[in-house]
N, C-alpha and C. Protein backbone atom coordinates (compact mmCIF):
# COMPACT_ATOMS: atom_id res chain seq x y z
N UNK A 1 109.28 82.11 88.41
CA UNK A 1 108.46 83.29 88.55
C UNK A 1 106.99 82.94 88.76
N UNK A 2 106.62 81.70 88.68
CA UNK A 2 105.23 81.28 88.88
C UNK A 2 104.72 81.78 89.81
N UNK A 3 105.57 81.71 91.13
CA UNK A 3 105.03 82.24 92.41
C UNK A 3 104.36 83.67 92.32
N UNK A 4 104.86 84.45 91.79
CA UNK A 4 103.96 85.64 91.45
C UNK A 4 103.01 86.14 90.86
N UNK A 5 102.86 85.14 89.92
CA UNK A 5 101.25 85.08 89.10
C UNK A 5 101.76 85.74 87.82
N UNK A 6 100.90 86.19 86.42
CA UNK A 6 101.03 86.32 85.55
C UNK A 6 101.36 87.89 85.45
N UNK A 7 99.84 88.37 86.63
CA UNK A 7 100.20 90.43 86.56
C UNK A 7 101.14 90.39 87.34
N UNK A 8 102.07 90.24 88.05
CA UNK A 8 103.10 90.72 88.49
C UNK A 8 104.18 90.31 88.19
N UNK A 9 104.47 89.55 87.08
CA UNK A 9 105.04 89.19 85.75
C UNK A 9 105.22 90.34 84.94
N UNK A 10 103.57 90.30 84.25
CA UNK A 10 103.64 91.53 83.39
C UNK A 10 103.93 92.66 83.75
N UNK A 11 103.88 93.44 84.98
CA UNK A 11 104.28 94.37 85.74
C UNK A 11 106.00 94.36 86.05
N UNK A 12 106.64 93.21 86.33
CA UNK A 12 107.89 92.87 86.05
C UNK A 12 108.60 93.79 84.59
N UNK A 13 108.00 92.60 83.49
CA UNK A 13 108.84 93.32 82.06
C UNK A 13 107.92 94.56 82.22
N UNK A 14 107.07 94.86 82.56
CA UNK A 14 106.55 96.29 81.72
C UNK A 14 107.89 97.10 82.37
N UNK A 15 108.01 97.03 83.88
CA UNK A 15 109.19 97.71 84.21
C UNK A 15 110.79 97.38 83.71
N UNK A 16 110.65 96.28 83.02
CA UNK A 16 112.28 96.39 82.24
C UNK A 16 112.25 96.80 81.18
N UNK A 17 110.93 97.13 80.42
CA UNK A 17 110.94 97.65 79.29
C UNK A 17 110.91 99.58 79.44
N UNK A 18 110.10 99.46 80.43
CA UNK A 18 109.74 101.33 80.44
C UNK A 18 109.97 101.93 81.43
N UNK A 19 110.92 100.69 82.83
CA UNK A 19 111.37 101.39 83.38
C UNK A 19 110.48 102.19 84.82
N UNK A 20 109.45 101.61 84.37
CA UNK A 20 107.89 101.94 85.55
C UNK A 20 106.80 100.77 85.05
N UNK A 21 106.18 100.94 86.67
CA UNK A 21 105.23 99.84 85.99
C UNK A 21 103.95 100.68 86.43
N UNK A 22 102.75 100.00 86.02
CA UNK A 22 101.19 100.60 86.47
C UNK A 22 100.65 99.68 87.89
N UNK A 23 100.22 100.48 88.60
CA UNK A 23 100.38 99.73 90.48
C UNK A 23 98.82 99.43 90.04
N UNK A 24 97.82 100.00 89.15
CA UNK A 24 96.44 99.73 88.88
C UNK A 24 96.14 98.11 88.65
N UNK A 25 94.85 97.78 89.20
CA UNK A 25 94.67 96.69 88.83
C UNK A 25 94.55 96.45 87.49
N UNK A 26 95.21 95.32 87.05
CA UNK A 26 94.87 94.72 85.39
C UNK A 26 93.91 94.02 85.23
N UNK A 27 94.41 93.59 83.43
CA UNK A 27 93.27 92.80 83.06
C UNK A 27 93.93 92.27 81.93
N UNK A 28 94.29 91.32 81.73
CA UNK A 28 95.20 90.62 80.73
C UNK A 28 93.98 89.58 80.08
N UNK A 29 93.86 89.90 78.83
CA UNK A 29 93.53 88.48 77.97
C UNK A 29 91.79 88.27 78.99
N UNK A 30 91.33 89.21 79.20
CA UNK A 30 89.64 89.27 79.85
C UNK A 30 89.94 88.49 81.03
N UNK A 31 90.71 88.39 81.57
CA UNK A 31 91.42 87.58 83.05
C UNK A 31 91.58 89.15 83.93
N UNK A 32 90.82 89.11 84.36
CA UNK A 32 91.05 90.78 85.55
C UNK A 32 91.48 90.35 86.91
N UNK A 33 91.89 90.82 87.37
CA UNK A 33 92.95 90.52 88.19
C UNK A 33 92.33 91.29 90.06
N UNK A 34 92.41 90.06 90.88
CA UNK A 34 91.17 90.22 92.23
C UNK A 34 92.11 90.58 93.52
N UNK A 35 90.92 90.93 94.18
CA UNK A 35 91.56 91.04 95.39
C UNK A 35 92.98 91.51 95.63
N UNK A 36 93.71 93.00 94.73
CA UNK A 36 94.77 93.05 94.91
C UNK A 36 94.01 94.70 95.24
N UNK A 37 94.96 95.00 96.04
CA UNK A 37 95.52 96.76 96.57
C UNK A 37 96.62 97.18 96.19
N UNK A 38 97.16 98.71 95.81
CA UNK A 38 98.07 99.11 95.39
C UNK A 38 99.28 98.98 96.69
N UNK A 39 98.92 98.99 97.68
CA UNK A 39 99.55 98.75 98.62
C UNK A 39 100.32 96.87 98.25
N UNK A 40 99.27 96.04 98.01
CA UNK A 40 100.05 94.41 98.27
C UNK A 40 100.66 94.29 96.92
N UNK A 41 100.28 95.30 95.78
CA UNK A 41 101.29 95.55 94.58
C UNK A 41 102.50 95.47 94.80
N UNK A 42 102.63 96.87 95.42
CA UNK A 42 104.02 97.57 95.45
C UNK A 42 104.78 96.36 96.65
N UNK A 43 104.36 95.73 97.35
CA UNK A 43 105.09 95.44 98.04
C UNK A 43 105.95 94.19 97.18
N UNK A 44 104.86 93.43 96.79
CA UNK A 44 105.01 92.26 95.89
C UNK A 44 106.10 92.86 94.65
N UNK A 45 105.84 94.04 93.80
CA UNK A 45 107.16 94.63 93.22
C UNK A 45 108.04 94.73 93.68
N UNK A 46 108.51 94.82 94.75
CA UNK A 46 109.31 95.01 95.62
C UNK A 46 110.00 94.15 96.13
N UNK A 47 109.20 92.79 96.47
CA UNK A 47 110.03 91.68 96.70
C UNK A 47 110.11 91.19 95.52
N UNK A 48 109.90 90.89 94.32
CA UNK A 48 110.42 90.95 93.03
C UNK A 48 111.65 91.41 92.33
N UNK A 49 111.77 92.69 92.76
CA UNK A 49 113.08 93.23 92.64
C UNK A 49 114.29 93.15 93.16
N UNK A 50 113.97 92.60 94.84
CA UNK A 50 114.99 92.41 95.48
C UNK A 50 115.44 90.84 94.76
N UNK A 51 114.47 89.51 95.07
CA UNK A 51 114.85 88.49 94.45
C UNK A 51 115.49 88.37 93.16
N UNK A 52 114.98 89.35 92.19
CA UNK A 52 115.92 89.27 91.06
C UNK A 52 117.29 90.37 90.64
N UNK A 53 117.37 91.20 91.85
CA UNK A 53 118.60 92.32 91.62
C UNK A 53 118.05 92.87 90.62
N UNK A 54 117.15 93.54 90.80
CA UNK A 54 116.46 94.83 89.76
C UNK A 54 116.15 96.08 90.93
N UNK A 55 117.04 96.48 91.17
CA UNK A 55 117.24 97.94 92.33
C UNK A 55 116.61 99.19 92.20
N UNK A 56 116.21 99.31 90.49
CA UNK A 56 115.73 100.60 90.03
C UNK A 56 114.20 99.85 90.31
N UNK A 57 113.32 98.85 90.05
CA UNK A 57 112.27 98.12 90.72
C UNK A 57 111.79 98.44 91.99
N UNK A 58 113.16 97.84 92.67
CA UNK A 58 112.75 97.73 94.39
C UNK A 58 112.48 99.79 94.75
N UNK A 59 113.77 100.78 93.87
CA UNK A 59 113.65 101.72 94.48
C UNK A 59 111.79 102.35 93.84
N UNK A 60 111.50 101.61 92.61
CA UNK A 60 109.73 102.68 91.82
C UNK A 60 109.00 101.94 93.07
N UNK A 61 109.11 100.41 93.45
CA UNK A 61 108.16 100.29 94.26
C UNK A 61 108.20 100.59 95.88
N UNK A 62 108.94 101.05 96.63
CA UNK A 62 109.02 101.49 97.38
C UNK A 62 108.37 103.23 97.68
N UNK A 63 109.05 103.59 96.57
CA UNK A 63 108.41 105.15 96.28
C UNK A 63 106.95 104.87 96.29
N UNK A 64 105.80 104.45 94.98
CA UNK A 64 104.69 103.96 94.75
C UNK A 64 104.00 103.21 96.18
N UNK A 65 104.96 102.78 97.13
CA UNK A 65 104.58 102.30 98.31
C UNK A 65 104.34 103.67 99.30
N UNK A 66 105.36 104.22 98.94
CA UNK A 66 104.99 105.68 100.28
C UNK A 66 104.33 106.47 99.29
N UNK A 67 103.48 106.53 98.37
CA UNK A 67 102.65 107.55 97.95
C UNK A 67 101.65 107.01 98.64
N UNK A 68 101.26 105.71 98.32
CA UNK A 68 99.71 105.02 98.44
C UNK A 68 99.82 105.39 100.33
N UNK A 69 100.68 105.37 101.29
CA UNK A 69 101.06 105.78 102.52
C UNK A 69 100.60 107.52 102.46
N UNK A 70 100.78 108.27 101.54
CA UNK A 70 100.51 109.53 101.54
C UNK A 70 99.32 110.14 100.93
N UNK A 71 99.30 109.43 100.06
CA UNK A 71 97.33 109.16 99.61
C UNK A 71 96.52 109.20 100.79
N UNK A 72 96.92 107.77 101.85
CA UNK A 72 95.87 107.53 102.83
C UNK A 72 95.66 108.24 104.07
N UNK A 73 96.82 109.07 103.98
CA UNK A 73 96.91 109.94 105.68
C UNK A 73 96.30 111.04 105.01
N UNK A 74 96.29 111.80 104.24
CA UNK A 74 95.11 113.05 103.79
C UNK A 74 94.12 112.60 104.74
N UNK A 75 93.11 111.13 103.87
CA UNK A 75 91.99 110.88 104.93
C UNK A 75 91.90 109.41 105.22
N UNK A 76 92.60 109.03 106.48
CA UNK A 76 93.04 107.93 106.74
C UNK A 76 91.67 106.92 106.51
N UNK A 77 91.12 106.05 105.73
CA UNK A 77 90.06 105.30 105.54
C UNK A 77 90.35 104.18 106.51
N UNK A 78 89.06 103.34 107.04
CA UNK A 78 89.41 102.07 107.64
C UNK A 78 89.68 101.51 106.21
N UNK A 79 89.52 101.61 104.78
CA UNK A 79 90.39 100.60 104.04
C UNK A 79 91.62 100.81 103.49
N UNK A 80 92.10 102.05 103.93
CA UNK A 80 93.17 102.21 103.99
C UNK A 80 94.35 101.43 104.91
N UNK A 81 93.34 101.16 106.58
CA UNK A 81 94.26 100.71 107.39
C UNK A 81 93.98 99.38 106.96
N UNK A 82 92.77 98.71 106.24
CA UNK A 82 93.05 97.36 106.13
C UNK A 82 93.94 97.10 104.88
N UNK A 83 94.12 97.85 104.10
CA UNK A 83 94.61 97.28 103.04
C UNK A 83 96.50 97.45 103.05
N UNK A 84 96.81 98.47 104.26
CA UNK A 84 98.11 98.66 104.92
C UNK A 84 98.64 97.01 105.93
N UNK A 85 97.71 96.87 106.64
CA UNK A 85 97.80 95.78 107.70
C UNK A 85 97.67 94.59 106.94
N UNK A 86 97.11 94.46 105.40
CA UNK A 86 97.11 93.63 105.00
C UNK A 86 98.45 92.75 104.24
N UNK A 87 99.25 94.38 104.09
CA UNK A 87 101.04 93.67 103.63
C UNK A 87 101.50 93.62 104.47
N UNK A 88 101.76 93.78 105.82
CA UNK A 88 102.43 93.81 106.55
C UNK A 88 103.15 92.05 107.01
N UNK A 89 102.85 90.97 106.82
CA UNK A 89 103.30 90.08 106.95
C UNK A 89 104.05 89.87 105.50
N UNK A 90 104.06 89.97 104.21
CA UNK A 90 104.84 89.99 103.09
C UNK A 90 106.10 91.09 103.56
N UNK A 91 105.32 92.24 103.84
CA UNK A 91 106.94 93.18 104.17
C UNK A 91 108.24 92.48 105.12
N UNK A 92 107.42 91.64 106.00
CA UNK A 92 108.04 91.60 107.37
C UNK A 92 109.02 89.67 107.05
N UNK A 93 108.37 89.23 105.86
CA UNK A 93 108.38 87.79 105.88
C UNK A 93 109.35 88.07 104.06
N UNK A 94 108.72 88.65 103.81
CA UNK A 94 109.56 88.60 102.03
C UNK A 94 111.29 88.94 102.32
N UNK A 95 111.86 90.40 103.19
CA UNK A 95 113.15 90.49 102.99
C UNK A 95 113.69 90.50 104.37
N UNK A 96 114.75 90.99 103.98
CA UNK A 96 116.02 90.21 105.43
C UNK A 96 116.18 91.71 106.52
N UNK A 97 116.16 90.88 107.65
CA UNK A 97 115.93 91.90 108.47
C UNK A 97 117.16 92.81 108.45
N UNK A 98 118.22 93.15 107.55
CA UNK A 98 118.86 93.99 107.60
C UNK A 98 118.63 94.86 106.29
N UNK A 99 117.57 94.30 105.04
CA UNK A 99 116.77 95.15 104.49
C UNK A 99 116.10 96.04 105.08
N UNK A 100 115.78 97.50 105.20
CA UNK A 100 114.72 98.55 106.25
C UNK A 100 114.14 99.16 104.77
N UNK A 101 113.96 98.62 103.52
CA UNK A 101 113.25 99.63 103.08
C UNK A 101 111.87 99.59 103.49
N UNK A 102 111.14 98.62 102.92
CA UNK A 102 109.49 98.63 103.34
C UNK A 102 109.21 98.52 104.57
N UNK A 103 110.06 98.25 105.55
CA UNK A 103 110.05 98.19 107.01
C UNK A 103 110.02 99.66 107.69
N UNK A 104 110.79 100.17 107.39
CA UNK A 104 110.84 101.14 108.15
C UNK A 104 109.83 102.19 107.58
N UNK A 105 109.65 102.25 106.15
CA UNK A 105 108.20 103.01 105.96
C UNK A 105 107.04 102.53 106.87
N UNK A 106 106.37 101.39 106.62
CA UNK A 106 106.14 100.70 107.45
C UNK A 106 105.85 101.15 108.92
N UNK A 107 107.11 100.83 109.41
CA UNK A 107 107.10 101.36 111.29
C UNK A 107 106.77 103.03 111.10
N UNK A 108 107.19 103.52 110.27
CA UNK A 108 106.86 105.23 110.62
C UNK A 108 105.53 105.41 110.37
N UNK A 109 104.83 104.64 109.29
CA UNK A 109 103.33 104.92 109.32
C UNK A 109 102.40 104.80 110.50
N UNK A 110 102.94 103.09 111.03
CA UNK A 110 102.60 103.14 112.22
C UNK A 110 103.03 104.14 113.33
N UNK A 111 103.99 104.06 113.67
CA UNK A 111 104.62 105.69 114.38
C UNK A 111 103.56 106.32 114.50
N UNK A 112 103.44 107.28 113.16
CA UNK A 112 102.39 108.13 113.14
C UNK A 112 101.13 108.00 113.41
N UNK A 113 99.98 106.78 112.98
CA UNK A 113 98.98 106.58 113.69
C UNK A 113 98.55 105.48 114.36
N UNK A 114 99.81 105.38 115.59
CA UNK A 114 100.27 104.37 116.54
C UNK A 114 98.36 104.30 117.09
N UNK A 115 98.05 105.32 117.73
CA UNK A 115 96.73 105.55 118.39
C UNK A 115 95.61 104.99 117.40
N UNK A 116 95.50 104.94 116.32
CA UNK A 116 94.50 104.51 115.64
C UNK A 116 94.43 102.76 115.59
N UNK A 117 95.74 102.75 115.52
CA UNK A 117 95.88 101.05 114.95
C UNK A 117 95.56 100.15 116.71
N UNK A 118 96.25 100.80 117.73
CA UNK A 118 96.17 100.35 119.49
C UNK A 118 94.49 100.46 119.26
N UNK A 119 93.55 101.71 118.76
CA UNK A 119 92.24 101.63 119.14
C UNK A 119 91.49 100.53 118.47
N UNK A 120 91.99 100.07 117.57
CA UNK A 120 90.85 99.24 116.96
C UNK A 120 90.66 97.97 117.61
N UNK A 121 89.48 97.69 117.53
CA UNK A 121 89.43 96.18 118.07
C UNK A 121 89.76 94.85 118.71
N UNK A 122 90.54 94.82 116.69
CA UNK A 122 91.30 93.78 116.92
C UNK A 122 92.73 93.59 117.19
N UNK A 123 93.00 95.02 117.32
CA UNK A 123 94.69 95.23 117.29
C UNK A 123 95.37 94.23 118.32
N UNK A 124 95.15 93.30 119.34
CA UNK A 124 95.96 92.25 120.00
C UNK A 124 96.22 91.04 119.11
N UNK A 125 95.26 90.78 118.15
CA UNK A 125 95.46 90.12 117.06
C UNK A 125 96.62 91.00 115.86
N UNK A 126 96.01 91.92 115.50
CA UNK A 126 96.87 92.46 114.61
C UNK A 126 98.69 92.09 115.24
N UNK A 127 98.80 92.85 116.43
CA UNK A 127 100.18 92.62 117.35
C UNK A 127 100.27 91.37 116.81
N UNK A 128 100.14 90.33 117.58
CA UNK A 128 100.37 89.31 117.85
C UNK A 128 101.18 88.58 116.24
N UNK A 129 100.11 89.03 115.31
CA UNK A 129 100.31 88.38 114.01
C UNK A 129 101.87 89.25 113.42
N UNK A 130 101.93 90.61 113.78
CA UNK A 130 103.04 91.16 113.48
C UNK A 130 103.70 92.08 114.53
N UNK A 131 104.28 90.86 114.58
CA UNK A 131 105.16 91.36 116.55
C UNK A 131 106.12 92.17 116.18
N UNK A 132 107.07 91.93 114.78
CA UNK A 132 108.05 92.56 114.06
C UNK A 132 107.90 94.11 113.97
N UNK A 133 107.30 94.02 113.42
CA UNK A 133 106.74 95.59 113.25
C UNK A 133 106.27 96.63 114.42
N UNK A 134 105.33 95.80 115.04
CA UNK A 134 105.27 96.14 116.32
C UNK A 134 106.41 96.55 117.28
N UNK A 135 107.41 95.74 117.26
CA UNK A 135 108.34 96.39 117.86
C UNK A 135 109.25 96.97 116.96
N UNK A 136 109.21 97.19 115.85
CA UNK A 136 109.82 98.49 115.13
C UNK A 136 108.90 100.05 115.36
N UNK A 137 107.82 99.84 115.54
CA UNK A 137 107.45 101.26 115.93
C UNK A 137 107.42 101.51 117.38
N UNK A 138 107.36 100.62 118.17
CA UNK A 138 107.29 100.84 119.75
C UNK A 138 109.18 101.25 120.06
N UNK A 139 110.00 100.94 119.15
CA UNK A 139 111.42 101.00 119.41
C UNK A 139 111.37 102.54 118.55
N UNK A 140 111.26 102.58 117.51
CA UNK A 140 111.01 104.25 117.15
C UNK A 140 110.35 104.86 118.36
N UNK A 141 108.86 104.83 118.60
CA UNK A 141 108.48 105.56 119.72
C UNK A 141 109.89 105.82 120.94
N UNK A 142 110.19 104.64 121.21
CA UNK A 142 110.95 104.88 122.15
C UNK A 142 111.85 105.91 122.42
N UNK A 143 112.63 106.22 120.94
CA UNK A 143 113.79 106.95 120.74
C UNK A 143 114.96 106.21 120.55
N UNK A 144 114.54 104.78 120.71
CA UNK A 144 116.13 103.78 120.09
C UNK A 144 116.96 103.99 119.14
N UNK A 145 117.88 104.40 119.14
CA UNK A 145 118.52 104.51 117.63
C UNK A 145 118.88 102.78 117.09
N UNK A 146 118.08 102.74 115.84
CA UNK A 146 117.92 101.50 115.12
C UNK A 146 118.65 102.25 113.67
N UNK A 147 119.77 101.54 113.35
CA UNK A 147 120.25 102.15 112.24
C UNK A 147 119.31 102.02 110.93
N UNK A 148 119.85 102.85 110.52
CA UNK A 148 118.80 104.10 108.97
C UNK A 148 117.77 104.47 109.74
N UNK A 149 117.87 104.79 110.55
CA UNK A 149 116.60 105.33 110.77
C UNK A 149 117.08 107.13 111.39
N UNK A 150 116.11 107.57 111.29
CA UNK A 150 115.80 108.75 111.55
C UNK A 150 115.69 109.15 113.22
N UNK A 151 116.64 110.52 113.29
CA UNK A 151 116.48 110.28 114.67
C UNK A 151 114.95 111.07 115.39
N UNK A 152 115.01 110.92 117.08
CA UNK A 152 113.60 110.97 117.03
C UNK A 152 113.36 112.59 117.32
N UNK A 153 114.31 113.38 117.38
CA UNK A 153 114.05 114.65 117.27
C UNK A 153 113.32 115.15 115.87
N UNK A 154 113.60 114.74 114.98
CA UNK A 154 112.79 114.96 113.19
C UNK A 154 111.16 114.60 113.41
N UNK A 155 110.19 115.17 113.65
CA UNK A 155 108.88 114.74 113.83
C UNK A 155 108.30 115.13 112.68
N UNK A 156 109.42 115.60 111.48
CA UNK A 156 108.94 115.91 110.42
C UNK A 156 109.09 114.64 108.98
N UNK A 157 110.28 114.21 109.74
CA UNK A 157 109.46 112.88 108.85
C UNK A 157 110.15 112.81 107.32
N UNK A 158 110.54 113.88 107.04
CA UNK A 158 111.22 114.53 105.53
C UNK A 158 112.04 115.28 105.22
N UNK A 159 112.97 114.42 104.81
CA UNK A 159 114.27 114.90 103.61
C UNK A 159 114.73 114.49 102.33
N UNK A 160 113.60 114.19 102.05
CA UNK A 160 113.88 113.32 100.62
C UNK A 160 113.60 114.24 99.50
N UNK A 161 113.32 115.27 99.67
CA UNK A 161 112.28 116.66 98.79
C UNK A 161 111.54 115.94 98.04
N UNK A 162 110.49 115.21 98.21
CA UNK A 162 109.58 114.05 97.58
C UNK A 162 108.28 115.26 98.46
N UNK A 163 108.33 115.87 99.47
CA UNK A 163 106.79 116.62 100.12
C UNK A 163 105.91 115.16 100.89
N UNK A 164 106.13 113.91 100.67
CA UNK A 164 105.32 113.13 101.23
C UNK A 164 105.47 112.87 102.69
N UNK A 165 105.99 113.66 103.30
CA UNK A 165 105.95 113.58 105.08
C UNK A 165 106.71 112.30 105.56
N UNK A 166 106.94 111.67 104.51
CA UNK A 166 108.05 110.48 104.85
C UNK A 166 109.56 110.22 104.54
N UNK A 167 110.44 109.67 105.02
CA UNK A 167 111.88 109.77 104.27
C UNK A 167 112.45 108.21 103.76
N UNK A 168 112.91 108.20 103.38
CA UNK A 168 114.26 106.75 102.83
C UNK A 168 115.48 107.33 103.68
N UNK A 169 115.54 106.37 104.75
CA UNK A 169 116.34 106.50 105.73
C UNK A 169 117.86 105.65 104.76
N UNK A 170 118.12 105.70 103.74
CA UNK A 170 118.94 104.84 103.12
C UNK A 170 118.95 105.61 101.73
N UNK A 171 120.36 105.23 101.18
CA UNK A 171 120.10 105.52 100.09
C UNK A 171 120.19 104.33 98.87
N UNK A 172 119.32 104.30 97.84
CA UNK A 172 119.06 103.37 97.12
C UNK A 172 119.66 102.89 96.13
């Protein structure tokens, strides 16, 4: 478990003990804990859960993953999109490409503000670095049917009765 560091350890048992964990940054023992986003949390919970077969894990951090996704589209921040673009190689590199949970949230975010992420700058870099993804939302755009996924007539995005404009194309 070293590989994960100590807070996402403690975030580990807090969730075998209570069953949820806190996506907030910590502070263990006056050791505060840097450079993390609730976004590279949840993902990191997430590949945590899958590696150790803790399913009720993978399903809080996935959820906790499409809130912080529904948090940021109210008012999409540029640190919103950096701190999104910033898991995107853990999502795409942590589980197996016949895993679609964080993936396909993921591609639908992009989906949705395909135009924002193409306008920026650096987005040939961004591509380049995550071609995966990239062509998970350019294959959504398309209308491909890619299984669990949603077909492309639904521009609504939701059936989960969660209200967050997103779905779990799977069930957990």
């Amino acid at each position: 478990m070293t590989e994960y560091g100590p807070f996402m350890v403690h975030r580990m048992l807090q969730y075998c003990y209570l069953l949820s964990y806190d996506d907030n940054s910590l502070s263990i023992n006056g050791v505060s804990e840097t450079c993390t986003t609730k976004f590279s949390i949840n993902i990191h919970m997430y590949q945590m859960g899958d590696r150790y077969d803790l399913q009720g894990m993978k399903l809080e951090a996935l959820n906790k993953f499409k809130e912080c996704l529904y948090e940021s589209k109210a008012v999409l921040a540029e640190q919103d999109i950096a701190d999104f673009l910033e898991t995107l190689p853990w999502i795409y590199s942590s589980t197996l490409d016949s895993n679609h949970g964080t993936r396909t949230i993921a591609a639908l975010f992009g989906y949705r503000y395909w135009e924002v992420f193409v306008a920026r700058p650096d987005f040939e870099v961004i591509a380049a670095d995550n071609i995966k993804w990239v062509i998970d939302v350019i294959s959504h755009k398309r209308g491909q049917e890619i299984q669990g996924w949603p077909s492309p007539e639904n521009q609504d995005y939701d059936d989960d009765d969660d209200d967050d404009g997103l779905i779990l194309p799977f069930h957990a």
